[in-house]
N, C-alpha and C. Protein backbone atom coordinates (compact mmCIF):
# COMPACT_ATOMS: atom_id res chain seq x y z
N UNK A 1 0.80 -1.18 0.00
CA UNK A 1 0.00 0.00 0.00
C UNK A 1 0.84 1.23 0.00
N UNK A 2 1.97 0.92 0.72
CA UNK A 2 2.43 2.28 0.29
C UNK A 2 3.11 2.81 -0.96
N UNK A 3 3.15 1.53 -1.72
CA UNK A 3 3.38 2.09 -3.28
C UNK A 3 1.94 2.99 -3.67
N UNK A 4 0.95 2.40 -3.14
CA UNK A 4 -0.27 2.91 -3.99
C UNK A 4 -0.59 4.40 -3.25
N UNK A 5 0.14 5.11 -2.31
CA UNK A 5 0.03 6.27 -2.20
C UNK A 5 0.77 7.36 -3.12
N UNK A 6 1.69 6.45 -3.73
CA UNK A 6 3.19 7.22 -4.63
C UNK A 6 2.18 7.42 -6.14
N UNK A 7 2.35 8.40 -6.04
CA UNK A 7 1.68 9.09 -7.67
C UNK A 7 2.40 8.76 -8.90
N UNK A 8 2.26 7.57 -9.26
CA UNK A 8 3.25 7.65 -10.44
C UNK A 8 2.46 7.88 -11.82
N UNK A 9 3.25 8.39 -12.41
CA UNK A 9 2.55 8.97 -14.03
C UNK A 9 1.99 7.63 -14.37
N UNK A 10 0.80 8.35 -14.90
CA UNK A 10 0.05 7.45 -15.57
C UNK A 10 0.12 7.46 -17.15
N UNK A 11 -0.25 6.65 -18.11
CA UNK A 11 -0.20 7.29 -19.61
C UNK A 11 -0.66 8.67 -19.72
N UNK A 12 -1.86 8.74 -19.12
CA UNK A 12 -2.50 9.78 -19.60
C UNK A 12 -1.73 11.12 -18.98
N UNK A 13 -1.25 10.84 -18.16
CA UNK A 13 -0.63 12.18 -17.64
C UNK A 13 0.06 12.21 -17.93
N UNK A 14 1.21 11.29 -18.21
CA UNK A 14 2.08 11.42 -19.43
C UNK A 14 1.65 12.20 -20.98
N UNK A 15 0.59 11.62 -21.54
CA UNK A 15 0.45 12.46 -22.57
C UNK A 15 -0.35 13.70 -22.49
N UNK A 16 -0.73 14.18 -21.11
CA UNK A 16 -0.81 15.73 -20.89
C UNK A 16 0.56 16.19 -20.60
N UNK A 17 1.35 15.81 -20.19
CA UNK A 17 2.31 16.41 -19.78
C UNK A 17 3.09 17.08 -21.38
N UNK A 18 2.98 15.84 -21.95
CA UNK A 18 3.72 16.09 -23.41
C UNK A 18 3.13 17.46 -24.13
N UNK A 19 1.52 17.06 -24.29
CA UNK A 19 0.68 17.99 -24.83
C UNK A 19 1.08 19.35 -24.61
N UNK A 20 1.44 19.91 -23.76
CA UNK A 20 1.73 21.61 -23.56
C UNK A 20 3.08 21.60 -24.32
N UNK A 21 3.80 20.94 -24.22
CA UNK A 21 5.12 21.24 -25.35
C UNK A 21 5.10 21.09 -26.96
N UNK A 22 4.33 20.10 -27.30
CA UNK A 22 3.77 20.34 -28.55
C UNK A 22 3.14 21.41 -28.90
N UNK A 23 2.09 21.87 -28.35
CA UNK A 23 0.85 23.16 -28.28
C UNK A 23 1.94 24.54 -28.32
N UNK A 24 3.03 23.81 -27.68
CA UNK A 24 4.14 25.43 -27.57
C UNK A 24 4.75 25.63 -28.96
N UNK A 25 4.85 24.00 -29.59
CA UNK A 25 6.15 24.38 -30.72
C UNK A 25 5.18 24.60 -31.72
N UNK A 26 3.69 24.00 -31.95
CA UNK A 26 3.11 24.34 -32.59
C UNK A 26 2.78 26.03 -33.01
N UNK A 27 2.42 26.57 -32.28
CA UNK A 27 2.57 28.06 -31.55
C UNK A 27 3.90 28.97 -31.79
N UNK A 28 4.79 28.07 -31.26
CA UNK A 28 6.13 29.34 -32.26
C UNK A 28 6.29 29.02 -33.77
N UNK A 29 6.21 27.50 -33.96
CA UNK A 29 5.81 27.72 -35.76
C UNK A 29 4.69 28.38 -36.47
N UNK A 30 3.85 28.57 -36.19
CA UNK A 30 2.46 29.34 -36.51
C UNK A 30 2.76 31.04 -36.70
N UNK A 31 3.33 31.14 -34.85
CA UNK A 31 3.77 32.80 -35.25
C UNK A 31 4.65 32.97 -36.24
N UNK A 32 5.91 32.16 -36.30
CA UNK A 32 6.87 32.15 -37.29
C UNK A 32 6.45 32.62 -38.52
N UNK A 33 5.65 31.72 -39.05
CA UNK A 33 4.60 31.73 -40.39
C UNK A 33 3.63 33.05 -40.25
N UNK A 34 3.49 33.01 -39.83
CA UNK A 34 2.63 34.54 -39.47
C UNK A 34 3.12 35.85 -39.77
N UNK A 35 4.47 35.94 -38.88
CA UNK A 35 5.73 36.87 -38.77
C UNK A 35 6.36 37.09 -40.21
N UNK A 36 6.26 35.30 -41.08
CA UNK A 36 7.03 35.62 -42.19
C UNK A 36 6.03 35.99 -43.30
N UNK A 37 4.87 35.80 -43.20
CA UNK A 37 4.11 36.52 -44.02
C UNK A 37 3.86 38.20 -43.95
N UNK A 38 3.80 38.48 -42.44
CA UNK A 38 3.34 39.48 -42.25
C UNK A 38 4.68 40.65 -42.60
N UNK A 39 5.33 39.85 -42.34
CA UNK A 39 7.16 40.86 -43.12
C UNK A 39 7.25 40.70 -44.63
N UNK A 40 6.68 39.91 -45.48
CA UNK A 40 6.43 40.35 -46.45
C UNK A 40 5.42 40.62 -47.14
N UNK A 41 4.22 40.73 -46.38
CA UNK A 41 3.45 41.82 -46.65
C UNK A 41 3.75 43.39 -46.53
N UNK A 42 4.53 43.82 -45.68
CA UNK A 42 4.83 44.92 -45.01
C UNK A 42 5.94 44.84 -46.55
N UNK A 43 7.19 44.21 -47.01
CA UNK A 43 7.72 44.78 -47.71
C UNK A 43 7.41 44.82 -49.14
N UNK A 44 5.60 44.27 -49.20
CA UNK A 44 5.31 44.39 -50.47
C UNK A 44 4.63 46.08 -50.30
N UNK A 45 4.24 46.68 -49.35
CA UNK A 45 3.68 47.82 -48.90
C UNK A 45 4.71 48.86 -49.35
N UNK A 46 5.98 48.70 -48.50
CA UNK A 46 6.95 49.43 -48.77
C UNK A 46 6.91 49.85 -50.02
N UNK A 47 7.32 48.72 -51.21
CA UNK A 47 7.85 48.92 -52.46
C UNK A 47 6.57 49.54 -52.87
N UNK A 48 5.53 49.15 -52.87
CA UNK A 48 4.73 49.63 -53.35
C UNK A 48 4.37 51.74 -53.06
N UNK A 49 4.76 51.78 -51.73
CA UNK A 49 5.10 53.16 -51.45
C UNK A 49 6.10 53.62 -51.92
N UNK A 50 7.09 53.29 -52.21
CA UNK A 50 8.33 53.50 -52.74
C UNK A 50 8.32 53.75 -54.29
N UNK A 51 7.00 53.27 -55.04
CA UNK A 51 7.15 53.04 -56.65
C UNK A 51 5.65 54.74 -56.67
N UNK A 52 4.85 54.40 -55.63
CA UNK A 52 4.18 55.96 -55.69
C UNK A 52 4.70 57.13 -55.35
N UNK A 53 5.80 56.80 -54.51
CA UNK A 53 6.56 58.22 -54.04
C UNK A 53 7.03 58.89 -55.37
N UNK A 54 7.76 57.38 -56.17
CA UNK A 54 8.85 57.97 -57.39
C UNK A 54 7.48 58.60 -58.35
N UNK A 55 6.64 57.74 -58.60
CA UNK A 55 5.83 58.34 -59.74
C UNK A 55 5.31 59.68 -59.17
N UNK A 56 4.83 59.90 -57.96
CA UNK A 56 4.71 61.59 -57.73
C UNK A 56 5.60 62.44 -57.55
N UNK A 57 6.76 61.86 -57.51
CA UNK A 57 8.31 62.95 -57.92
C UNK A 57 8.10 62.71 -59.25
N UNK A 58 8.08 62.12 -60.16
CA UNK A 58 8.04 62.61 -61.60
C UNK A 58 6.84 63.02 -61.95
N UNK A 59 5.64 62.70 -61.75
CA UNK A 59 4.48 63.95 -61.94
C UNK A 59 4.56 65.56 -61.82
N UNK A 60 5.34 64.93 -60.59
CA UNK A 60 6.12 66.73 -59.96
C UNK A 60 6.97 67.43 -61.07
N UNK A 61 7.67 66.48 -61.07
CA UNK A 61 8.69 67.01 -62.16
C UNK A 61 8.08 67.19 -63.88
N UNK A 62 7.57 66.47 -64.01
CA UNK A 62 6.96 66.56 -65.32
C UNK A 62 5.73 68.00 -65.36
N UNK A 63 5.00 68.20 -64.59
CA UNK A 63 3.86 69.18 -64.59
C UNK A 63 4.84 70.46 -64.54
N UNK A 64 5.94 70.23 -63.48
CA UNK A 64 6.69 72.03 -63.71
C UNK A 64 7.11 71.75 -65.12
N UNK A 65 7.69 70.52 -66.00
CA UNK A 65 8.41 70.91 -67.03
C UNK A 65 7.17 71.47 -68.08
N UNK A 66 5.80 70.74 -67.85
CA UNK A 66 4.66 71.42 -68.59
C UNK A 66 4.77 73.11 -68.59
N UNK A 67 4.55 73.42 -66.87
CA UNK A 67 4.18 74.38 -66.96
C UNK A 67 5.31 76.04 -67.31
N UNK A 68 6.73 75.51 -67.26
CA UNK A 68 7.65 76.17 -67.91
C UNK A 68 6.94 76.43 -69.33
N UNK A 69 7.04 75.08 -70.00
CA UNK A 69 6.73 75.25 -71.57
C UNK A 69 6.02 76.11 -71.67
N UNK A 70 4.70 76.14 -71.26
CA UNK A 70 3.61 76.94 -71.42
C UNK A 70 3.96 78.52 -70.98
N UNK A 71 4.85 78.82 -70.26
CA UNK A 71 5.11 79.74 -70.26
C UNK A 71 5.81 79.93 -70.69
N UNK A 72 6.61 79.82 -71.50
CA UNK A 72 7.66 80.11 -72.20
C UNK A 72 7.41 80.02 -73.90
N UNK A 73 5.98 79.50 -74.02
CA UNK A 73 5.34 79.37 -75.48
C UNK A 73 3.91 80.98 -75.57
N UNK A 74 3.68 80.87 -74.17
CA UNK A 74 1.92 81.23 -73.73
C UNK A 74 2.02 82.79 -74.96
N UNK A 75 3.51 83.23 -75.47
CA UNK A 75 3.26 84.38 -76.47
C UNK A 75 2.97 83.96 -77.84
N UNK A 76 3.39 82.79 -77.72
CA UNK A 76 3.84 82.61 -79.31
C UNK A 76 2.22 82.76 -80.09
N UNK A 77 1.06 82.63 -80.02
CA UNK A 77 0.46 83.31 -80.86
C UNK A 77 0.24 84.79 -81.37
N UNK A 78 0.53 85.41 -80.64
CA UNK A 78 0.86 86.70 -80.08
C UNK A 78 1.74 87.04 -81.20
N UNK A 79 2.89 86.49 -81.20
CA UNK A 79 4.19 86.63 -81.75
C UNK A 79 3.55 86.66 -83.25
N UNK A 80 3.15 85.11 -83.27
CA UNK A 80 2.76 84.81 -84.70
C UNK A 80 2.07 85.65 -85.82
N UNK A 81 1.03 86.61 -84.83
CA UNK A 81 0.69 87.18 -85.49
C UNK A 81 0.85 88.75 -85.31
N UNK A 82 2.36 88.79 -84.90
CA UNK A 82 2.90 90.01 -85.29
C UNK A 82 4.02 89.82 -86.48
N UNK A 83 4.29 88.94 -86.75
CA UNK A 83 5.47 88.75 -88.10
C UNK A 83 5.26 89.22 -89.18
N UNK A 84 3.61 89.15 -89.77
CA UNK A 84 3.48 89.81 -90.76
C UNK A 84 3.35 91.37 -90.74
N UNK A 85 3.41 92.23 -89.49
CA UNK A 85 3.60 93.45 -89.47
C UNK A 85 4.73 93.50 -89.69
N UNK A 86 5.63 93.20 -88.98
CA UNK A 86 7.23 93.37 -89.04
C UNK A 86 7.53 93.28 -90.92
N UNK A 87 7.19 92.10 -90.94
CA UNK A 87 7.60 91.88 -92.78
C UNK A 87 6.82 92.86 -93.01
N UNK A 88 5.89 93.50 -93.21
CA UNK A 88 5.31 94.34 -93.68
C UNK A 88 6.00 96.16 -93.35
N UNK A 89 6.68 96.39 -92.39
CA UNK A 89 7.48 97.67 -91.67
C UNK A 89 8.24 97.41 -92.69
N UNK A 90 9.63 96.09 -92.74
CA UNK A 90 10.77 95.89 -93.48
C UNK A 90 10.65 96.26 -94.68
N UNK A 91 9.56 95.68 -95.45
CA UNK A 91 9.04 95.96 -97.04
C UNK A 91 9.08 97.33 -97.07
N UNK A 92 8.12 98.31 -96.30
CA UNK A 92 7.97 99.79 -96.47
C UNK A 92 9.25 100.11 -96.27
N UNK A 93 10.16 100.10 -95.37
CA UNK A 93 11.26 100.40 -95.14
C UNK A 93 12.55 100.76 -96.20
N UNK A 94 12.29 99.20 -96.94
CA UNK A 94 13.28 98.80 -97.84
C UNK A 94 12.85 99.53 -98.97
N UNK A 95 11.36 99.91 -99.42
CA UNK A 95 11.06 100.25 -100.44
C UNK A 95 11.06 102.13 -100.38
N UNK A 96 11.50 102.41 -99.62
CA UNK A 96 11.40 104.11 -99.05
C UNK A 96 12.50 104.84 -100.19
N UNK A 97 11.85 105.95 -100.90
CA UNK A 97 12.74 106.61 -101.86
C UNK A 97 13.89 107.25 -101.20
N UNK A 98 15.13 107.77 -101.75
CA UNK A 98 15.78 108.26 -101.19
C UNK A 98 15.49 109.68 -100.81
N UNK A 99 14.38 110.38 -101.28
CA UNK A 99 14.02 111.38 -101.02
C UNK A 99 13.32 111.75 -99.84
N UNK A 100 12.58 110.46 -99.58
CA UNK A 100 11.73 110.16 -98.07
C UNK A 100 12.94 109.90 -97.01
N UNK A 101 14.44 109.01 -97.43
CA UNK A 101 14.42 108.22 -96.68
C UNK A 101 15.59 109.06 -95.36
N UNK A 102 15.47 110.56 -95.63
CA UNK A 102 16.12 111.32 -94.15
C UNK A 102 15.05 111.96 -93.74
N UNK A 103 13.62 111.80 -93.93
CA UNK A 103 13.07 112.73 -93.05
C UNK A 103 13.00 112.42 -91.75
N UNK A 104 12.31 112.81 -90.81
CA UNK A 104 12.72 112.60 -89.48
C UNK A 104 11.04 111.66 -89.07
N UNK A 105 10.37 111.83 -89.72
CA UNK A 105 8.72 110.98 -89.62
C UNK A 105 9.35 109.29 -89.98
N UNK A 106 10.03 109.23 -90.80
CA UNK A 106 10.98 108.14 -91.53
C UNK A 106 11.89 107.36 -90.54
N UNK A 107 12.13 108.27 -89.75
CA UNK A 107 13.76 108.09 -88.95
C UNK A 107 12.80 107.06 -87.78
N UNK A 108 11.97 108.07 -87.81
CA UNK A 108 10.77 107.37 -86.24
C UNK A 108 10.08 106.29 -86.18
N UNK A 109 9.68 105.96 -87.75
CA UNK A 109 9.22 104.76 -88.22
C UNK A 109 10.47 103.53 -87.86
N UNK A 110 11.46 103.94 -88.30
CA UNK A 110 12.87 103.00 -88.05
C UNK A 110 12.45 102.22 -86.70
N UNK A 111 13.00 103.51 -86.17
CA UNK A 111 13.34 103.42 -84.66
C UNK A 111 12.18 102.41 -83.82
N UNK A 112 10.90 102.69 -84.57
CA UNK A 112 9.28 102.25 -83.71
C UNK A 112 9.88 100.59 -84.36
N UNK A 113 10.36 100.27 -85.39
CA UNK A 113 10.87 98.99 -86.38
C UNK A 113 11.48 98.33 -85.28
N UNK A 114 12.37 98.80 -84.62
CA UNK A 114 13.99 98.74 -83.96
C UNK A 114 13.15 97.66 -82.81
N UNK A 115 12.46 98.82 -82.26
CA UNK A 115 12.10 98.61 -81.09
C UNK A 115 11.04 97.56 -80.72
N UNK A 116 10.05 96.89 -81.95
CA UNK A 116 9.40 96.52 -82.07
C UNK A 116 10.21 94.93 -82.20
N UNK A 117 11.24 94.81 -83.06
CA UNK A 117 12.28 93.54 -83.02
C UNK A 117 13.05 93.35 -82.10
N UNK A 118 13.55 94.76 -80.95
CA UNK A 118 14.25 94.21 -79.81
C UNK A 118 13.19 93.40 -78.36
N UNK A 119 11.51 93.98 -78.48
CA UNK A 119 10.68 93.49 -77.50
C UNK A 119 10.38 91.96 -78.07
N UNK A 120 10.82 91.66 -79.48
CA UNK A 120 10.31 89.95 -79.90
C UNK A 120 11.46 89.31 -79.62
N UNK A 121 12.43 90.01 -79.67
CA UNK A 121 13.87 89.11 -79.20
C UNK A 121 13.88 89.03 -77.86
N UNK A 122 13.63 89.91 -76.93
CA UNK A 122 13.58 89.81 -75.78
C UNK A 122 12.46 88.84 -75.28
N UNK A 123 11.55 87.78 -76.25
CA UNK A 123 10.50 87.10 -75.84
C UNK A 123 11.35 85.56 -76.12
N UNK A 124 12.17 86.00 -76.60
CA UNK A 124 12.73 85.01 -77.14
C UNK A 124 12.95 84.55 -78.83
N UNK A 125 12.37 85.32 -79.47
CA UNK A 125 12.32 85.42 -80.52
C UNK A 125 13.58 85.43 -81.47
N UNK A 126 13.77 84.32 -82.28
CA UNK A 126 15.23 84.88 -83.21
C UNK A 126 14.78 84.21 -84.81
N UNK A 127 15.86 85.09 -85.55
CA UNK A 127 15.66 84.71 -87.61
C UNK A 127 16.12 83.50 -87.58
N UNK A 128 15.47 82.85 -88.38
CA UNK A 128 16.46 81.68 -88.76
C UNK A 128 17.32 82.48 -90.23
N UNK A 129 18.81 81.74 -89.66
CA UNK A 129 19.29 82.34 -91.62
C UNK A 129 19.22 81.46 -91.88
N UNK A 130 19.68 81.75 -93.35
CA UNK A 130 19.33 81.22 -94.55
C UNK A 130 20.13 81.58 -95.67
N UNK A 131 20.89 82.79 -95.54
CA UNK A 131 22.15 83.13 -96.77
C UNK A 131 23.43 82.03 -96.71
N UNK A 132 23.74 81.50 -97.42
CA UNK A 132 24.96 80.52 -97.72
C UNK A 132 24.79 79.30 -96.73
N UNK A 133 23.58 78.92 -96.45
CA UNK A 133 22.97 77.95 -95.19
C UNK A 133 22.53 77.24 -96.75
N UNK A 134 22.88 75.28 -95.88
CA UNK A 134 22.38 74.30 -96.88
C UNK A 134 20.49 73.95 -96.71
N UNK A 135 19.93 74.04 -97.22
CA UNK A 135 18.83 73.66 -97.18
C UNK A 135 18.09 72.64 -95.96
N UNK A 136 17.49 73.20 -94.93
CA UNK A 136 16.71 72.22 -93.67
C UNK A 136 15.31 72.19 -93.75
N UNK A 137 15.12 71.37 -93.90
CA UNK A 137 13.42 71.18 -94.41
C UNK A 137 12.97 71.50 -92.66
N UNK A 138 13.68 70.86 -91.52
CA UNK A 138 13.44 71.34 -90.29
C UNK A 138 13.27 72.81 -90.43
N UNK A 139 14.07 73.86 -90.55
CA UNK A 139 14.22 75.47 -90.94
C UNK A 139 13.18 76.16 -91.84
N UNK A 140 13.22 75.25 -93.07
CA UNK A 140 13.08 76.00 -94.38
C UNK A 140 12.12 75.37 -95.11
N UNK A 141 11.57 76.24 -95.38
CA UNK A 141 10.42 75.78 -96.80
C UNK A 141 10.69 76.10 -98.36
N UNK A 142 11.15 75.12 -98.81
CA UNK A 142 11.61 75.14 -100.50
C UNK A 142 10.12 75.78 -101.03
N UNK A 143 10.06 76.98 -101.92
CA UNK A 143 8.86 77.49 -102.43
C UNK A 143 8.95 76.92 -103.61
N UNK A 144 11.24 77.21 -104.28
CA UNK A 144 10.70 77.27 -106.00
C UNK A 144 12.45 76.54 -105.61
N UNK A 145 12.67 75.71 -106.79
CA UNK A 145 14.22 75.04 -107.13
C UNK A 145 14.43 76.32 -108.38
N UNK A 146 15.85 76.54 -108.56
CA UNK A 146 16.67 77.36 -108.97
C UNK A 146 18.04 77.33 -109.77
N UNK A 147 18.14 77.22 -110.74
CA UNK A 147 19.84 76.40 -111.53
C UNK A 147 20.57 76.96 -110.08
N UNK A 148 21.60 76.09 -109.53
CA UNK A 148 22.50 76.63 -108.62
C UNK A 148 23.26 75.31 -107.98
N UNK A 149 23.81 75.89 -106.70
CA UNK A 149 24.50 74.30 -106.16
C UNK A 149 23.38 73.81 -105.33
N UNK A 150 23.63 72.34 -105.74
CA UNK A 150 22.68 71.54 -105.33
C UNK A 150 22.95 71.61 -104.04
N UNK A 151 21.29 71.61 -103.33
CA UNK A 151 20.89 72.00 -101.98
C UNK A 151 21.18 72.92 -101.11
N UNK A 152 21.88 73.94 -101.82
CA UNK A 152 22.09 75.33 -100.80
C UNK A 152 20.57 76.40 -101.36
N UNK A 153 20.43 77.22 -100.44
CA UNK A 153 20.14 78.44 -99.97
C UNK A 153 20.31 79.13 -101.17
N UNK A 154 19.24 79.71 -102.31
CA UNK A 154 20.13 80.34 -103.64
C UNK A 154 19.44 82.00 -102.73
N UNK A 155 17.84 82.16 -102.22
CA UNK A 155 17.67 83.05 -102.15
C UNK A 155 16.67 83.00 -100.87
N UNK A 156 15.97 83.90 -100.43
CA UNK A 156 14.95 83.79 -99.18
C UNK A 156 14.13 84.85 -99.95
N UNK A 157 12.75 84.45 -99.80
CA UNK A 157 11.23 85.07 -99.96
C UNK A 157 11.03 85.58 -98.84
N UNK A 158 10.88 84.88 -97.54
CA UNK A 158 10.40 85.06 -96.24
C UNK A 158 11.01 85.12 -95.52
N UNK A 159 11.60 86.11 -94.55
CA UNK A 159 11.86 85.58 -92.86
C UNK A 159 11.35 84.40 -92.49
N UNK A 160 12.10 83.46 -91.56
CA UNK A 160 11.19 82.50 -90.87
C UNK A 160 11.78 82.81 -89.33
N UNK A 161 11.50 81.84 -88.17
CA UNK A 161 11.65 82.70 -87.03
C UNK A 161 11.66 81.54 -86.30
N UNK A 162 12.54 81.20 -85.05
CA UNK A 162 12.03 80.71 -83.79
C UNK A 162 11.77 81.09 -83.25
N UNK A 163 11.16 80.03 -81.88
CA UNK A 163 10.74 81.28 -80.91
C UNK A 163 11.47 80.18 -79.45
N UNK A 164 12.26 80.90 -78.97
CA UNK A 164 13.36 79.70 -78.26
C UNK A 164 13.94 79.29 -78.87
N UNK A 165 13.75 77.61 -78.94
CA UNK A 165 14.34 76.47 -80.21
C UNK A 165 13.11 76.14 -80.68
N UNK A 166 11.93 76.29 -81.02
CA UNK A 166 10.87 76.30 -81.75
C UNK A 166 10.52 76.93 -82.81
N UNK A 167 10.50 76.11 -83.94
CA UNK A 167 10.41 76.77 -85.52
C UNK A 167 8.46 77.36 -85.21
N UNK A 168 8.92 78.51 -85.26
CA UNK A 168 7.02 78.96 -85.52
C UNK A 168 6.64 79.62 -87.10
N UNK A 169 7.90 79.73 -87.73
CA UNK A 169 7.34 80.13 -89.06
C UNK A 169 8.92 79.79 -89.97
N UNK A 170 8.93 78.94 -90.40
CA UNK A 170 9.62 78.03 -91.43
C UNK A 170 10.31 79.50 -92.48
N UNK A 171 11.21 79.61 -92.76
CA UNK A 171 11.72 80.72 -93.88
C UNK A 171 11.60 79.92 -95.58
N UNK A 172 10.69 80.82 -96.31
CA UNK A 172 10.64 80.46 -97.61
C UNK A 172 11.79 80.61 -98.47
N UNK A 173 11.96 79.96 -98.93
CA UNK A 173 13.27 79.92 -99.66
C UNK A 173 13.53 79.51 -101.01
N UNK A 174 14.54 79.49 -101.74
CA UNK A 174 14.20 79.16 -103.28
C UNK A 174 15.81 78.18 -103.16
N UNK A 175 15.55 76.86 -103.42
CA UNK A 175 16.70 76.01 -103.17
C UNK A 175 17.80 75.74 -104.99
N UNK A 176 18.47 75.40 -104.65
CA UNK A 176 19.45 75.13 -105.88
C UNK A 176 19.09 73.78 -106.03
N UNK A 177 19.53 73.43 -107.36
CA UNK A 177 18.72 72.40 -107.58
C UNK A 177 20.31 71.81 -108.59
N UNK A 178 20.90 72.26 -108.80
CA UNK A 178 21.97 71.86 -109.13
C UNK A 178 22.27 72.35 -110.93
N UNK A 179 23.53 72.44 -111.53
CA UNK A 179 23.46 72.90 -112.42
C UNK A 179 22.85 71.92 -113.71
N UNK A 180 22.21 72.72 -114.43
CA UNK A 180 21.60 72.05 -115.60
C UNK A 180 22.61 71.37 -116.98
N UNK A 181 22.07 70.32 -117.17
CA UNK A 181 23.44 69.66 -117.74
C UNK A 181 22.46 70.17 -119.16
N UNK A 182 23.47 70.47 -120.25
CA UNK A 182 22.70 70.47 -121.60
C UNK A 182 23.31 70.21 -122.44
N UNK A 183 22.98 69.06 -123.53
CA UNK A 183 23.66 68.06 -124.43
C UNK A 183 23.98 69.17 -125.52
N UNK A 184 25.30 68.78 -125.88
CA UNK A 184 25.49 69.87 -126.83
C UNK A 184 25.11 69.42 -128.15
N UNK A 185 24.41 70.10 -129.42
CA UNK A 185 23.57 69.96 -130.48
C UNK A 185 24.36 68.83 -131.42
N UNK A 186 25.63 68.83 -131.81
CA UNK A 186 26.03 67.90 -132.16
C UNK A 186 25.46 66.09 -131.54
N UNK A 187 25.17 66.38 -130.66
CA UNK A 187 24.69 64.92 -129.66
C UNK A 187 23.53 64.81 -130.41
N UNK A 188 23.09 65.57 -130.31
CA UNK A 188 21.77 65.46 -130.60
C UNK A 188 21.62 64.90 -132.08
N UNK A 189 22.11 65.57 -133.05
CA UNK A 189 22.30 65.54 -134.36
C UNK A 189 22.62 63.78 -134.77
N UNK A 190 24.01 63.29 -134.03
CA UNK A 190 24.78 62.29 -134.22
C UNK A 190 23.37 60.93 -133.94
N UNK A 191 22.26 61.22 -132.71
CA UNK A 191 21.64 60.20 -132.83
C UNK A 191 20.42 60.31 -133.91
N UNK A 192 19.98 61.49 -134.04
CA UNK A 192 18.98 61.55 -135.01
C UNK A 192 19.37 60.59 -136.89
N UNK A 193 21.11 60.78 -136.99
CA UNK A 193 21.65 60.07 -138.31
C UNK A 193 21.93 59.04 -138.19
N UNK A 194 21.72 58.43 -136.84
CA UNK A 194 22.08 56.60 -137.20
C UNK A 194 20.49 56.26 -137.26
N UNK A 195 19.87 56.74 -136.77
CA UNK A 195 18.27 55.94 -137.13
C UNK A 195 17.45 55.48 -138.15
């Protein structure tokens, strides 16, 4: 009998006893799995914050580069349709007799000319040339071809103009087209007598 006062493990308390250490490792593997999902959830968050940050730094950056442009264009109709005054001043100008061309009403016209091309330059405004310049279809608008060297500049019709680095009116131009070859009459003659 006095064994049967001594508590000795029974199965079953044996396999409670076990049970809480399983239930434990079960439990740190679970959080584990948990932990490792939940850390890469968090660094799919990140990147994902990280790829909206960049795209609203370049929105940023892109809307000021808009809104430069626009200001830096917002004349050019403006402009556009002051060129044909200007060509139109130059023409009177150029065409002024020499008898007109010291009066002092004359002199003022100049000057109003002067002043009128230093406020378009100051917008940004500049000529494209075109004297001894090879032909840029970017630049230039061929009106008429011309006996001359092929693809230069023989003459200009029009001012053309940027405005910045922006072509807003193309310069008309009359291109060379290269010299004209012409068979001399004997050629001509020699095939007409073998036929």
């Amino acid at each position: 009998m006095a064994n049967e006062d001594l508590d000795l493990p029974t199965e079953d308390a044996q396999a409670k006893a076990a049970a809480p250490d399983q239930a434990g490792e079960l439990d740190v593997e679970s959080l584990k799995q948990a932990f490792a999902e939940a850390k890469a959830k968090a660094e799919s968050y990140l990147a994902n914050w990280q790829r909206a940050q960049a795209d609203f730094i370049n929105y940023k950056r892109r809307a000021e580069q808009e809104k430069e442009e626009l200001t830096k264009f917002a004349s050019a109709m403006l402009i556009l349709n002051l060129l044909p005054v200007l060509d139109d001043m130059e023409r009177a100008l150029a065409s002024l007799s020499t008898r007109l061309a010291g009066l002092t009403w004359v002199d003022g016209i100049r000057l109003i000319y002067r002043k009128l091309q230093a406020v378009l330059e100051a917008q940004g405004l500049t000529q494209i040339q075109t004297a001894g310049e090879r032909f840029d279809p970017a630049l230039h608008e061929a009106v008429l071809q011309a006996e001359g060297e092929e693809g230069m500049i023989i003459e200009e019709l029009q001012k053309g103009y940027k405005l910045h680095d922006r072509v807003i009116r193309p310069a008309l131009v009359v291109v060379g087209k290269g010299k004209e070859e012409t068979t001399p009459p004997e050629a001509s003659q020699d095939t007409g007598a073998t036929g």
